[in-house]
N, C-alpha and C. Protein backbone atom coordinates (compact mmCIF):
# COMPACT_ATOMS: atom_id res chain seq x y z
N UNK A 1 216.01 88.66 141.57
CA UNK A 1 214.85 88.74 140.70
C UNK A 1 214.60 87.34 140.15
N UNK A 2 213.41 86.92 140.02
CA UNK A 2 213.15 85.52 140.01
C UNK A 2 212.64 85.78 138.18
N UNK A 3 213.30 85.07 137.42
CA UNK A 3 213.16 85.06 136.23
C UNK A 3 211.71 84.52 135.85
N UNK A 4 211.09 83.22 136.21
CA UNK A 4 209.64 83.04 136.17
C UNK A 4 208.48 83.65 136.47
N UNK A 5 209.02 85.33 137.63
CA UNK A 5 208.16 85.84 138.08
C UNK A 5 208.31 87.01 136.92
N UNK A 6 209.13 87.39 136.69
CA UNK A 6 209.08 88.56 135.65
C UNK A 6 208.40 88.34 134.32
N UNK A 7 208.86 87.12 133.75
CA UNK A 7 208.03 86.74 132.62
C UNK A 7 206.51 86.79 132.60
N UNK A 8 205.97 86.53 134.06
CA UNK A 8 205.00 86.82 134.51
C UNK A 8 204.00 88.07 134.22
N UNK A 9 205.08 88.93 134.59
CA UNK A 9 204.52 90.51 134.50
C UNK A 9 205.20 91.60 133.36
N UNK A 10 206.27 90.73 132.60
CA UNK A 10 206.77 91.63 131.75
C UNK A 10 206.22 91.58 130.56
N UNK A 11 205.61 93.25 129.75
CA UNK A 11 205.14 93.68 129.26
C UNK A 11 205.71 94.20 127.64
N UNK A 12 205.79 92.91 126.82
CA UNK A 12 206.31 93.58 125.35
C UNK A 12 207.60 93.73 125.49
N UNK A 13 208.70 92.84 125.95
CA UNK A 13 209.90 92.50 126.01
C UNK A 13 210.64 91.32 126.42
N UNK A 14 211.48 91.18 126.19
CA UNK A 14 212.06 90.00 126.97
C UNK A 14 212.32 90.08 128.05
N UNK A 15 213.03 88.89 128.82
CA UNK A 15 213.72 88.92 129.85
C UNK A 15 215.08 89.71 129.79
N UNK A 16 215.45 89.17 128.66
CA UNK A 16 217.11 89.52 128.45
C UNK A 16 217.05 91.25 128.49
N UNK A 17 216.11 92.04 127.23
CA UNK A 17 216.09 93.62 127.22
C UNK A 17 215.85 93.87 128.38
N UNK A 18 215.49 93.32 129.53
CA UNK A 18 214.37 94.15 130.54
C UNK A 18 215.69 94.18 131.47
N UNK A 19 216.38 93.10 131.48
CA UNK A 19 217.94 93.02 132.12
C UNK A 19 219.03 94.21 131.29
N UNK A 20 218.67 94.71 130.44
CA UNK A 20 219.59 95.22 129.70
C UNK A 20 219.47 96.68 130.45
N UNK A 21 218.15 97.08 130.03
CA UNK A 21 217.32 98.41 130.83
C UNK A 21 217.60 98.52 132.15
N UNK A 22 217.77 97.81 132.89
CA UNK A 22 218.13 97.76 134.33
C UNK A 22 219.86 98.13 134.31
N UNK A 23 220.65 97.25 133.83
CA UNK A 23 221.90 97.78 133.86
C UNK A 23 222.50 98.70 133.09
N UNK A 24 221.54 99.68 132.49
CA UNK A 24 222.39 100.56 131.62
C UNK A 24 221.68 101.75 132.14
N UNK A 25 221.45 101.86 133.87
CA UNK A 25 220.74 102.78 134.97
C UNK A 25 221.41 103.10 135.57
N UNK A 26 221.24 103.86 136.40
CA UNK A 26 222.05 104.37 137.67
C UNK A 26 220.91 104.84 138.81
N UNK A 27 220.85 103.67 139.27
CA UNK A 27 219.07 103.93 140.41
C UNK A 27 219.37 104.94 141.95
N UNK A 28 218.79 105.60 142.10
CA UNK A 28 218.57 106.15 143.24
C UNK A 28 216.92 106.28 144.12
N UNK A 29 217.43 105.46 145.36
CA UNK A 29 216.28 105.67 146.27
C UNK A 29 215.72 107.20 146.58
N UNK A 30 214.85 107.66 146.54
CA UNK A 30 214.23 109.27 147.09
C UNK A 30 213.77 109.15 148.81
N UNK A 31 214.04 108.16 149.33
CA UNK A 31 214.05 107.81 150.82
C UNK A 31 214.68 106.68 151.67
N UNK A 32 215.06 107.84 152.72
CA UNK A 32 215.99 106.83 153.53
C UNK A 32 215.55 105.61 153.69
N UNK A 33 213.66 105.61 154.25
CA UNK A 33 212.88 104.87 154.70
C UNK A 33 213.01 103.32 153.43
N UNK A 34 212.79 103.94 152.53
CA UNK A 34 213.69 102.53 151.01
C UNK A 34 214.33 101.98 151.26
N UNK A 35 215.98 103.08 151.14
CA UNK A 35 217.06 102.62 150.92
C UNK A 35 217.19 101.44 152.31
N UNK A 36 216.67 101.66 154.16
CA UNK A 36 216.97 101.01 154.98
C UNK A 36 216.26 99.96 154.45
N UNK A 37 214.58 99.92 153.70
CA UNK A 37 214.08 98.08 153.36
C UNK A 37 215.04 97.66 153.05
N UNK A 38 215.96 98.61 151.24
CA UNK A 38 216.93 97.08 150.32
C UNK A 38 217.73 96.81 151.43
N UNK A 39 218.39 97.63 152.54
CA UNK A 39 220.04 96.84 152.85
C UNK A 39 219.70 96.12 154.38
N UNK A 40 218.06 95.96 154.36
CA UNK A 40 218.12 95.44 155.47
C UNK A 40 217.18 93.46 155.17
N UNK A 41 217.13 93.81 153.56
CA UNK A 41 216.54 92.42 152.90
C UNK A 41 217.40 91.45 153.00
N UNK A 42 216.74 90.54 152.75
CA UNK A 42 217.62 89.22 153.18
C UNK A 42 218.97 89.10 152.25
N UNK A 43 218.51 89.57 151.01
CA UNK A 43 219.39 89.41 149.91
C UNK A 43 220.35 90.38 149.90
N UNK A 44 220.17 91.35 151.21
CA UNK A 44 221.81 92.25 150.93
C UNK A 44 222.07 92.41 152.16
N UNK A 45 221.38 91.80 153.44
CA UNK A 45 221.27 92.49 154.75
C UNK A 45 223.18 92.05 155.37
N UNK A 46 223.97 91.30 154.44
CA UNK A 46 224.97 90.60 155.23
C UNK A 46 225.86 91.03 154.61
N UNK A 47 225.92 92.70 153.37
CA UNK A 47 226.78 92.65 152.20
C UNK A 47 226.55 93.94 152.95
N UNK A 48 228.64 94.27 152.65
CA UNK A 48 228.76 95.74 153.04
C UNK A 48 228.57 96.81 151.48
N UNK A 49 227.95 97.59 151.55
CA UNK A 49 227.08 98.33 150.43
C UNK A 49 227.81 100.10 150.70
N UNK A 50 227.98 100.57 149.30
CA UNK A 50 228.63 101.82 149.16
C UNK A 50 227.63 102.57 148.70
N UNK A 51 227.09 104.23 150.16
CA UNK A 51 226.10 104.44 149.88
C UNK A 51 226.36 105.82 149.67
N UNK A 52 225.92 106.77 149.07
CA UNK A 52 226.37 108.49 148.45
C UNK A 52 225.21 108.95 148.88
N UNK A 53 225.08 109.90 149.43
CA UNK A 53 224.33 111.06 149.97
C UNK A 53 224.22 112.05 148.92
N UNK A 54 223.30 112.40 148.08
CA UNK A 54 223.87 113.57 146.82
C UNK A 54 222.77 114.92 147.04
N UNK A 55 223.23 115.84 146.24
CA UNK A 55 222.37 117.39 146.77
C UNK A 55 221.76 116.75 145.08
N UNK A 56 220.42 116.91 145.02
CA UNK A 56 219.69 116.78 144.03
C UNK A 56 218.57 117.70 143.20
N UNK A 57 218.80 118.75 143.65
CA UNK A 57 218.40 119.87 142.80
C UNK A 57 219.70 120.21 141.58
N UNK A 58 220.84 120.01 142.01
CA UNK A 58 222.08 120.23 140.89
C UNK A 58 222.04 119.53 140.04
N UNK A 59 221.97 117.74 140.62
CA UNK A 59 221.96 116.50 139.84
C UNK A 59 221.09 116.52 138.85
N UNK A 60 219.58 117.53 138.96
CA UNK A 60 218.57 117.05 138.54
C UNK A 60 218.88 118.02 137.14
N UNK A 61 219.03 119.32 137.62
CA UNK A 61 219.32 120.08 136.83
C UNK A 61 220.62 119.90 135.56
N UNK A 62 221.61 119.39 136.13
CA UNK A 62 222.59 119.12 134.94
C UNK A 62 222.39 117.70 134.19
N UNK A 63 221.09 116.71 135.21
CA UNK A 63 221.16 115.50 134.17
C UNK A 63 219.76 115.10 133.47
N UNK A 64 218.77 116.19 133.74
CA UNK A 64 217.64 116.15 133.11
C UNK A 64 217.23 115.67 131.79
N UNK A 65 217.74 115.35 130.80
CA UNK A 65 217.62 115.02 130.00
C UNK A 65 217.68 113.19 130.10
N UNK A 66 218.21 112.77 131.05
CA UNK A 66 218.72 111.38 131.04
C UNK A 66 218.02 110.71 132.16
N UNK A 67 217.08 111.74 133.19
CA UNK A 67 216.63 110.67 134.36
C UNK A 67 214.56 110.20 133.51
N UNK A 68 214.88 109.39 134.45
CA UNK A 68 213.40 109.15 134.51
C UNK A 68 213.06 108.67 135.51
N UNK A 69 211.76 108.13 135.42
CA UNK A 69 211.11 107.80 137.31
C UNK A 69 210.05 107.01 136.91
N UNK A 70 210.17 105.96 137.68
CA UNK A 70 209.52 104.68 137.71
C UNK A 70 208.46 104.37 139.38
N UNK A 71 207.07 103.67 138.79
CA UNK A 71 206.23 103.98 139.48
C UNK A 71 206.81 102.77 141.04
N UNK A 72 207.24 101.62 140.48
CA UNK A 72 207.87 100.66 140.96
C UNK A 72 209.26 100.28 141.27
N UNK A 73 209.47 99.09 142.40
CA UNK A 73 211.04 99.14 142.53
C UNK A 73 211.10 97.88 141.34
N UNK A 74 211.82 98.17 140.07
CA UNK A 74 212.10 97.56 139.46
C UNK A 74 212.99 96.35 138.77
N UNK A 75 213.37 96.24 139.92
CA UNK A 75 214.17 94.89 139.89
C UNK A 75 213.67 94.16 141.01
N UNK A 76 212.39 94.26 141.69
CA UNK A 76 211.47 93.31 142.67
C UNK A 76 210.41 92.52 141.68
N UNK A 77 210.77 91.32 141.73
CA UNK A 77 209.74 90.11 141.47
C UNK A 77 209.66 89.46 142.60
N UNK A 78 209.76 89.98 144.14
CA UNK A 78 209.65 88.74 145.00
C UNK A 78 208.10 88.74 145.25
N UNK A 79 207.69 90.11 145.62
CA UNK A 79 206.42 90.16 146.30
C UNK A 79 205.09 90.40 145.50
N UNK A 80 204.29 89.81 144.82
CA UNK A 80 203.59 90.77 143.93
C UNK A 80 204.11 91.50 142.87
N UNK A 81 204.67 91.02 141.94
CA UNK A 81 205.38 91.54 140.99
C UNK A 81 204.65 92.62 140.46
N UNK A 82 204.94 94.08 140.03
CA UNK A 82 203.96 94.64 139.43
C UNK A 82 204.11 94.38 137.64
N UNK A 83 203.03 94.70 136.90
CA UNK A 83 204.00 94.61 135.22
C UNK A 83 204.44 95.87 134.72
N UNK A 84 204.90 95.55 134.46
CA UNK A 84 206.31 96.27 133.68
C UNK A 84 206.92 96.03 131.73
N UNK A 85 207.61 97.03 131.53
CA UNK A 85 207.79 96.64 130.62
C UNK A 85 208.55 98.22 129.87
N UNK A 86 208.44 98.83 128.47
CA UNK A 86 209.00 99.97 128.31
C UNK A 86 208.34 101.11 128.42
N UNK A 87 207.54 101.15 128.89
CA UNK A 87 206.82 102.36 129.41
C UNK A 87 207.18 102.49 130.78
N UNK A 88 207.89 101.53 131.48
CA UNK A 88 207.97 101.83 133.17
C UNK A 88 208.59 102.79 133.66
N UNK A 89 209.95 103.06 132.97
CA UNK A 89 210.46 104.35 133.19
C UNK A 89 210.21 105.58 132.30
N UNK A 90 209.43 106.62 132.40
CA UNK A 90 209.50 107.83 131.99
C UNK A 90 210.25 108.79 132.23
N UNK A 91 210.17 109.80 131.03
CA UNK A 91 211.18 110.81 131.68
C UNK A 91 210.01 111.67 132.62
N UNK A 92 210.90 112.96 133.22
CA UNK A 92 210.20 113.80 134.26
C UNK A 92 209.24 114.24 133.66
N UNK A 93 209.03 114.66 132.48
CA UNK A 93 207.56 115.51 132.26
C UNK A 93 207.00 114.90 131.25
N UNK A 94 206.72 113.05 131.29
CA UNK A 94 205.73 112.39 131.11
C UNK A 94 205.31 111.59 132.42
N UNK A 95 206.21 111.58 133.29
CA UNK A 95 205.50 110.79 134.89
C UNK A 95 204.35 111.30 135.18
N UNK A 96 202.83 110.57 135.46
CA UNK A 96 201.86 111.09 136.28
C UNK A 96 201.92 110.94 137.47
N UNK A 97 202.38 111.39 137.87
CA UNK A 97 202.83 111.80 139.49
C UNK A 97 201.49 112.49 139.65
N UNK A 98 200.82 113.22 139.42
CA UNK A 98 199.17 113.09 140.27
C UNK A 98 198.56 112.19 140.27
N UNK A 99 198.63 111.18 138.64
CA UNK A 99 197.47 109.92 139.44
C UNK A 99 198.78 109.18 140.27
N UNK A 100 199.71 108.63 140.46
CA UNK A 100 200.53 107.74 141.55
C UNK A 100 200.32 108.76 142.98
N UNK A 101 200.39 109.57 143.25
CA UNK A 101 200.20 110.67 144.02
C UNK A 101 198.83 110.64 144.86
N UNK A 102 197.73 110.44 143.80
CA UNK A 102 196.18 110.22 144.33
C UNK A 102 196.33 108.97 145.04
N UNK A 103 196.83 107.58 144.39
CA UNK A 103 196.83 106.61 144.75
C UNK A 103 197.78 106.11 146.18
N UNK A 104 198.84 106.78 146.40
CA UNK A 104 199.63 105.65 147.31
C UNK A 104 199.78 107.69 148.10
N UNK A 105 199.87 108.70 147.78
CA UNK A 105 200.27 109.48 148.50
C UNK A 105 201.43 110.28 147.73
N UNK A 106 201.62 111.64 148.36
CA UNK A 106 202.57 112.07 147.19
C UNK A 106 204.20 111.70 148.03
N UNK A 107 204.25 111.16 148.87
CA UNK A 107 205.72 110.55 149.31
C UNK A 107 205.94 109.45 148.27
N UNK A 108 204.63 108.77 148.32
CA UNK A 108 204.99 107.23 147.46
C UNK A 108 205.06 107.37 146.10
N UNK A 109 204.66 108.64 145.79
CA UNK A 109 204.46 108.56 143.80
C UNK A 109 205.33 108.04 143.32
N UNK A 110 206.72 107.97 143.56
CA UNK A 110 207.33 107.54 142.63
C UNK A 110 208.51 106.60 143.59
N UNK A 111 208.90 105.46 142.95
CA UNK A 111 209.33 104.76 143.68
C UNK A 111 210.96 104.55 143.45
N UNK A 112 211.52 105.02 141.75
CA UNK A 112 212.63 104.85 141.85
C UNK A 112 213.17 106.18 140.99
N UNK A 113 214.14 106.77 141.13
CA UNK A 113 214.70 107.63 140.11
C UNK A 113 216.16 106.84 139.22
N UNK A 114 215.90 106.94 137.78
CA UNK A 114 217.27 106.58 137.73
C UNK A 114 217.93 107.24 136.30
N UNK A 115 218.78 107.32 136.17
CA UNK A 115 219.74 108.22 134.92
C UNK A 115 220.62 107.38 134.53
N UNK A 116 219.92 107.44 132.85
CA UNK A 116 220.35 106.58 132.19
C UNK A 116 222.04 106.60 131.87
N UNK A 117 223.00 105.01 131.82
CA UNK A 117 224.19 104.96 131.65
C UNK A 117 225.11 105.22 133.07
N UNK A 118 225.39 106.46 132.94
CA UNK A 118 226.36 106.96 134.21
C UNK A 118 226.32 108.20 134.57
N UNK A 119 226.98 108.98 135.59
CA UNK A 119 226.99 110.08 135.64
C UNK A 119 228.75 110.62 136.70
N UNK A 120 229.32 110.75 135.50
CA UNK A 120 230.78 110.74 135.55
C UNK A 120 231.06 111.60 136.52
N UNK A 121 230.21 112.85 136.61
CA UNK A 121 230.54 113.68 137.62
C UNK A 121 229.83 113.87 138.74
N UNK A 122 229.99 112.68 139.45
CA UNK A 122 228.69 112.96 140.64
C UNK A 122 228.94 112.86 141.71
N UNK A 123 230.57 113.18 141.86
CA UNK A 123 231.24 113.75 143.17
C UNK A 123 230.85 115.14 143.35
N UNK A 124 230.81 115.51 142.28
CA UNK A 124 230.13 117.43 142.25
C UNK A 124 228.66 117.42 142.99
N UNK A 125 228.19 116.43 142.96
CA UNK A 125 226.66 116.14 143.67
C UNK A 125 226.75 115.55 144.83
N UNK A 126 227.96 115.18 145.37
CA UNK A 126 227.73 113.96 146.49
C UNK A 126 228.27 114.65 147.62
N UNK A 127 227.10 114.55 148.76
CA UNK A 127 227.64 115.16 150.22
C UNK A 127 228.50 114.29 150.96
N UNK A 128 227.74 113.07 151.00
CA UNK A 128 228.75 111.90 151.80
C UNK A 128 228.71 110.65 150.80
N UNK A 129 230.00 109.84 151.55
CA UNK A 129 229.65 108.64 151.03
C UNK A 129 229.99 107.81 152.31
N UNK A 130 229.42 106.76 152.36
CA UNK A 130 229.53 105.35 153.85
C UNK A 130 229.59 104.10 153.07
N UNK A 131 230.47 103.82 153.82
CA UNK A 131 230.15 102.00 153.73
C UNK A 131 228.90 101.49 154.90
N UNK A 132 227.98 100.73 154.80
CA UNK A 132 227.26 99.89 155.41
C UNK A 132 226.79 98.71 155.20
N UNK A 133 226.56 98.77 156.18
CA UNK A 133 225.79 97.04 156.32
C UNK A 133 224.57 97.57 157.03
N UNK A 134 223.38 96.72 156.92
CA UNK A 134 221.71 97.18 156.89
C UNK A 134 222.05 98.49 157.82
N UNK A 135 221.39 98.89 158.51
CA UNK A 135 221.70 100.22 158.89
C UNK A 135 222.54 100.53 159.89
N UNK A 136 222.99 100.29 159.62
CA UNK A 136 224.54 100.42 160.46
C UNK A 136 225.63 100.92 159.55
N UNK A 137 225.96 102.53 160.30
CA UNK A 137 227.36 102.90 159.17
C UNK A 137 228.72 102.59 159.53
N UNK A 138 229.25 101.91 158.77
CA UNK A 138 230.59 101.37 159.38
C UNK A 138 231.80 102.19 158.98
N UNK A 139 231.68 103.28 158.02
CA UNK A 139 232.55 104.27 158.09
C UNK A 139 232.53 105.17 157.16
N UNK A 140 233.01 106.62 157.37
CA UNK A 140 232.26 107.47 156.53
C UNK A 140 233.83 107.82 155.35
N UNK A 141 233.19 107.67 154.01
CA UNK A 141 234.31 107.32 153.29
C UNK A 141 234.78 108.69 152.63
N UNK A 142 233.49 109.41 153.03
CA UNK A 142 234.04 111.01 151.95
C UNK A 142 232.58 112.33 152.71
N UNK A 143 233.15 113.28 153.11
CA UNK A 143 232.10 113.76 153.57
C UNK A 143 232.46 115.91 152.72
N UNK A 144 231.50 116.37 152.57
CA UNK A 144 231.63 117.68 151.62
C UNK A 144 231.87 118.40 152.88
């Protein structure tokens, strides 16, 4: 994340809070088609990456109170930064997911899910886990 580009587009915060908000997340892609862009970007395409497969109707249900969903991938300032700021993540039943929905399609409405802090128990949610490198699985580390 390019610090000059965020200042750019960040909206009624600092740099430092907007870094704070980011690491006190737990992000999940809602498509494979995503997750293969990040690990196939330049900036991770050479780094072996620990990836969890999770059943997400359970997840959603026992951590509802703590996720929200963001219209953008929020730690991208490379391309067109979008702005941002504390309104970016909502919880589930303030997201307008019909207007993002009208606009990009209802695959694209929402671009990141994430739950705030941690989620201690999310082996109870997780089908697999792999090590990889861009799409290539180099070994399957835990499977349900």
């Amino acid at each position: 994340m390019s610090e000059g580009a965020l200042r750019k587009c960040l909206r009624g915060m600092s740099p430092r809070r907007w870094y704070e908000c980011l690491n006190g997340k737990v992000f999940f892609w809602l498509s494979s088609e995503r997750l293969s862009r990040l690990l196939s970007a330049q900036a991770y395409r050479d780094t072996t990456h620990c990836v969890l497969t999770v059943e997400t109707a359970p997840l959603l249900r026992r951590h509802v109170s703590r996720i929200t969903l963001s219209p953008i991938n929020s730690g991208s300032t490379i391309y067109n930064p979008q702005p941002r700021g504390s309104r970016t993540f909502l919880p589930l039943h303030e997201y307008p997911f019909s207007r993002w929905a009208a606009k990009r399609g209802a695959k694209l409405a929402i671009a990141e899910l994430a739950v705030q802090y941690a989620i201690p128990d999310i082996l109870e949610f997780t089908l697999r886990a792999e090590r990889r490198r861009r799409d290539k699985v180099l070994n399957v580390l835990y499977q349900r």
